[in-house]
N, C-alpha and C. Protein backbone atom coordinates (compact mmCIF):
# COMPACT_ATOMS: atom_id res chain seq x y z
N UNK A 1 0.83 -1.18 0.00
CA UNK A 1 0.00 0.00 0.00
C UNK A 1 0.88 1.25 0.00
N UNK A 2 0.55 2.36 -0.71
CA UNK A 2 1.39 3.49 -0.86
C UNK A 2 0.83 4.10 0.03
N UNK A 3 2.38 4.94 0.86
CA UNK A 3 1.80 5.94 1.74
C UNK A 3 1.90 7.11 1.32
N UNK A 4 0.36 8.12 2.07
CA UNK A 4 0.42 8.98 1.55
C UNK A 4 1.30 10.09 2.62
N UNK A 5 1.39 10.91 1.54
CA UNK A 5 2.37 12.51 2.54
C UNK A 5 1.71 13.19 2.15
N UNK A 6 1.78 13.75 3.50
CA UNK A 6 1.27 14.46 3.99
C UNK A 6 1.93 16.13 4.07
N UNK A 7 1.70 17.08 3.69
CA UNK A 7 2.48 18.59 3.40
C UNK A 7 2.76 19.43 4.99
N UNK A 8 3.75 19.86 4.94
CA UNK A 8 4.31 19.97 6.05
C UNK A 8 3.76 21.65 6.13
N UNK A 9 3.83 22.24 7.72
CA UNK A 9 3.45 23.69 7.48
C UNK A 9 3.93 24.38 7.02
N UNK A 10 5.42 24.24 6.74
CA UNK A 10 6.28 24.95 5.89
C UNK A 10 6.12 24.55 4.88
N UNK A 11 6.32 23.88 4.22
CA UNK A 11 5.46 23.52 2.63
C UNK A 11 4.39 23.90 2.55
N UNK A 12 2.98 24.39 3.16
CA UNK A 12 2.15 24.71 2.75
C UNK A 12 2.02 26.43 2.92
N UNK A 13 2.90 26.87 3.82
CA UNK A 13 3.15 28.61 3.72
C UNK A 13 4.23 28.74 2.66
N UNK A 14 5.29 27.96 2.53
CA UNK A 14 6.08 27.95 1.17
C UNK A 14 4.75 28.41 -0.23
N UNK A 15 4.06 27.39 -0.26
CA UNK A 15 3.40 27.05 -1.04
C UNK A 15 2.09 28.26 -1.13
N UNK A 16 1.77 28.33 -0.44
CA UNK A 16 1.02 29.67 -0.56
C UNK A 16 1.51 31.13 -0.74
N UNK A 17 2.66 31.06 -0.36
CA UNK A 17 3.57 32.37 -0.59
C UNK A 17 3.75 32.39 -2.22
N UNK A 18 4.23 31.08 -2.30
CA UNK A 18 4.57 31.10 -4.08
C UNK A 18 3.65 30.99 -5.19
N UNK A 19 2.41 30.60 -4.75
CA UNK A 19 0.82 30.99 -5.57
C UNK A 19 1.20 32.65 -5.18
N UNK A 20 1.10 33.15 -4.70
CA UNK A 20 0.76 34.99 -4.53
C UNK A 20 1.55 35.34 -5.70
N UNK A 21 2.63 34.63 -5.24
CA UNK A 21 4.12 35.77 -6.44
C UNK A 21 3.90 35.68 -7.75
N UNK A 22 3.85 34.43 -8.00
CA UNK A 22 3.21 34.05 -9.71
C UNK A 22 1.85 34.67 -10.02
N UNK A 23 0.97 34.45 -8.98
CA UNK A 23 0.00 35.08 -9.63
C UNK A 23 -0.11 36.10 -10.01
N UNK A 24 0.62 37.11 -9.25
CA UNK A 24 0.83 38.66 -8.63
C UNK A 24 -0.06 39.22 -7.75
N UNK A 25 -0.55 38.24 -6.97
CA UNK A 25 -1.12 39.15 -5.67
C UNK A 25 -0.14 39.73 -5.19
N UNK A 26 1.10 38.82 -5.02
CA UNK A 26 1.42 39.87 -4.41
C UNK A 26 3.00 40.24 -5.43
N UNK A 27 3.58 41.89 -5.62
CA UNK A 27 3.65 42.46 -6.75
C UNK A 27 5.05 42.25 -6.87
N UNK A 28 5.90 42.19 -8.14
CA UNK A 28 7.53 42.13 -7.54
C UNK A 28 7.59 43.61 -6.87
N UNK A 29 9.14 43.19 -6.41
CA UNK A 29 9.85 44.44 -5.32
C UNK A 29 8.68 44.80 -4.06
N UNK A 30 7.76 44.23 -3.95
CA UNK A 30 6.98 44.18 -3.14
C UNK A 30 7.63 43.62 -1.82
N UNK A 31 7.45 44.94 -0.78
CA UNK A 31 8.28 44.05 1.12
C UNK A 31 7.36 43.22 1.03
N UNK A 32 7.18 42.00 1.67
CA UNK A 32 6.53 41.20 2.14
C UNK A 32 6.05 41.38 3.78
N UNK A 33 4.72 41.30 4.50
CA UNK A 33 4.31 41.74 5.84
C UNK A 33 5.59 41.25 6.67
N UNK A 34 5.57 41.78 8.06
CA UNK A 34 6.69 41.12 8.97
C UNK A 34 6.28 39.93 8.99
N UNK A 35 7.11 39.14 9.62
CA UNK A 35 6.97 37.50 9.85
C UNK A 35 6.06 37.18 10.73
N UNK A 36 5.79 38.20 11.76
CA UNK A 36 5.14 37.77 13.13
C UNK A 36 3.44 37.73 12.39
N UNK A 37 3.62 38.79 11.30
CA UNK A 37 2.09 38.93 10.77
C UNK A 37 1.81 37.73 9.97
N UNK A 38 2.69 37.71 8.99
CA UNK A 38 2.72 36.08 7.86
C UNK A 38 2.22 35.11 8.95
N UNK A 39 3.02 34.88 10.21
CA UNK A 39 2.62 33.68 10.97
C UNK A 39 1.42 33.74 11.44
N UNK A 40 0.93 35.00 12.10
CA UNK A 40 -0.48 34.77 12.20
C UNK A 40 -1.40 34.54 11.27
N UNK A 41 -1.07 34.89 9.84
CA UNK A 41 -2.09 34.71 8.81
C UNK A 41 -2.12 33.31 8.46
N UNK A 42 -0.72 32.88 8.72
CA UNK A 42 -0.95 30.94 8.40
C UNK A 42 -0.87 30.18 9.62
N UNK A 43 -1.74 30.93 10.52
CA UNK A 43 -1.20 30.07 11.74
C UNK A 43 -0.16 29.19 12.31
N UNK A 44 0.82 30.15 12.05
CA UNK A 44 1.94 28.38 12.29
C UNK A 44 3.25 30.23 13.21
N UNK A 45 3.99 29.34 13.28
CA UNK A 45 5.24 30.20 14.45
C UNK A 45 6.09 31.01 13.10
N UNK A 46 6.68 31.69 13.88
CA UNK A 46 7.74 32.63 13.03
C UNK A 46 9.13 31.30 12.20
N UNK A 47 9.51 30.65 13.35
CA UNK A 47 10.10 29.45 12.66
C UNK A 47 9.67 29.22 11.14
N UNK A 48 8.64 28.37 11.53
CA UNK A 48 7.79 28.27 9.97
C UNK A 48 8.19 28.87 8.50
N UNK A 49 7.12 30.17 8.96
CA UNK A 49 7.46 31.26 8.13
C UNK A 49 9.05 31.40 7.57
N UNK A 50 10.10 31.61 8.41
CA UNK A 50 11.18 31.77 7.89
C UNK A 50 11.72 30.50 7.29
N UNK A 51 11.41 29.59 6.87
CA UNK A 51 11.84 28.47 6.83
C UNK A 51 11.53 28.46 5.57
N UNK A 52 9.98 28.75 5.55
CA UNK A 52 9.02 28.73 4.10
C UNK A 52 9.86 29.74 3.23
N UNK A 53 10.16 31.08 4.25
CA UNK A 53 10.55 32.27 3.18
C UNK A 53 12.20 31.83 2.84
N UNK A 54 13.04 30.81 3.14
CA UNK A 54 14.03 30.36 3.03
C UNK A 54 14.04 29.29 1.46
N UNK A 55 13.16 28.60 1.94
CA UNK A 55 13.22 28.03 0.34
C UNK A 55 12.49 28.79 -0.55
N UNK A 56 11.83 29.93 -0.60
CA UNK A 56 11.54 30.91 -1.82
C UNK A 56 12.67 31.52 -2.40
N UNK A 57 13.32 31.93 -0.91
CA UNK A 57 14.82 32.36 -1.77
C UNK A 57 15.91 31.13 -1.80
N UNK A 58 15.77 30.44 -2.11
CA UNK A 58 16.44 28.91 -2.68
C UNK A 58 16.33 28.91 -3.97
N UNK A 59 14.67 28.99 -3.96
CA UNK A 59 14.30 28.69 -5.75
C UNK A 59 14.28 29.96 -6.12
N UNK A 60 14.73 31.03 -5.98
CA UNK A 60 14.72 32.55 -6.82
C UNK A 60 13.66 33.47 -6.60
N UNK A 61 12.77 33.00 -5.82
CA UNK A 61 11.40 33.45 -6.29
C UNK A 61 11.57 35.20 -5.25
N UNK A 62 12.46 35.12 -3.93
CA UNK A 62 12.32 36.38 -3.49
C UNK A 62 13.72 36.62 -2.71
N UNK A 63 14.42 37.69 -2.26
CA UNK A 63 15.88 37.70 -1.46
C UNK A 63 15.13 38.27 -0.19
N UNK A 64 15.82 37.78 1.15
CA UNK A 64 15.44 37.76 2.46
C UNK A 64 16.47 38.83 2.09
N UNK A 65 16.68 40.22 3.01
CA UNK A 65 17.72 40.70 4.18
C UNK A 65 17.27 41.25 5.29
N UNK A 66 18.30 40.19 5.91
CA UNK A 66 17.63 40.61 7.75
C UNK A 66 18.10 41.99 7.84
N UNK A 67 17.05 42.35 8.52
CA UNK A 67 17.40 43.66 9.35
C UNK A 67 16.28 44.80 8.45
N UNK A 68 15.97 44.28 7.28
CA UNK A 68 15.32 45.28 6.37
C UNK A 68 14.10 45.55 6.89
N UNK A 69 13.15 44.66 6.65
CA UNK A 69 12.14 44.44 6.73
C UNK A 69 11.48 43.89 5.64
């Protein structure tokens, strides 16, 4: 029997972050909200979030710099 997997919370805020960008909800050069806000909007911890926003900038899709905002 194949098991199924199951999407992790960081894969699924990954994953919702990267529907916005393509679609263009949300716009290039666009800041992205603080983290503490992202986490409340996907319910999950700041961890998460940065984790998610870690592999966006893996695959190109956005550049983190701390301290910016």
């Amino acid at each position: 029997m194949a098991e199924l997997k199951t999407s992790t919370s960081v894969e699924n805020c990954a994953n919702s972050l990267r529907r916005s960008i393509l679609d263009g909800t949300i716009a290039p050069e666009t800041r992205l909200p603080p983290e503490r806000r992202l986490a409340e909007q996907f319910g999950v911890n700041r961890v998460t979030v940065r984790s998610a926003l870690a592999r966006l900038a893996e695959s190109g899709l956005l550049s983190v710099r701390q301290g910016s905002g």
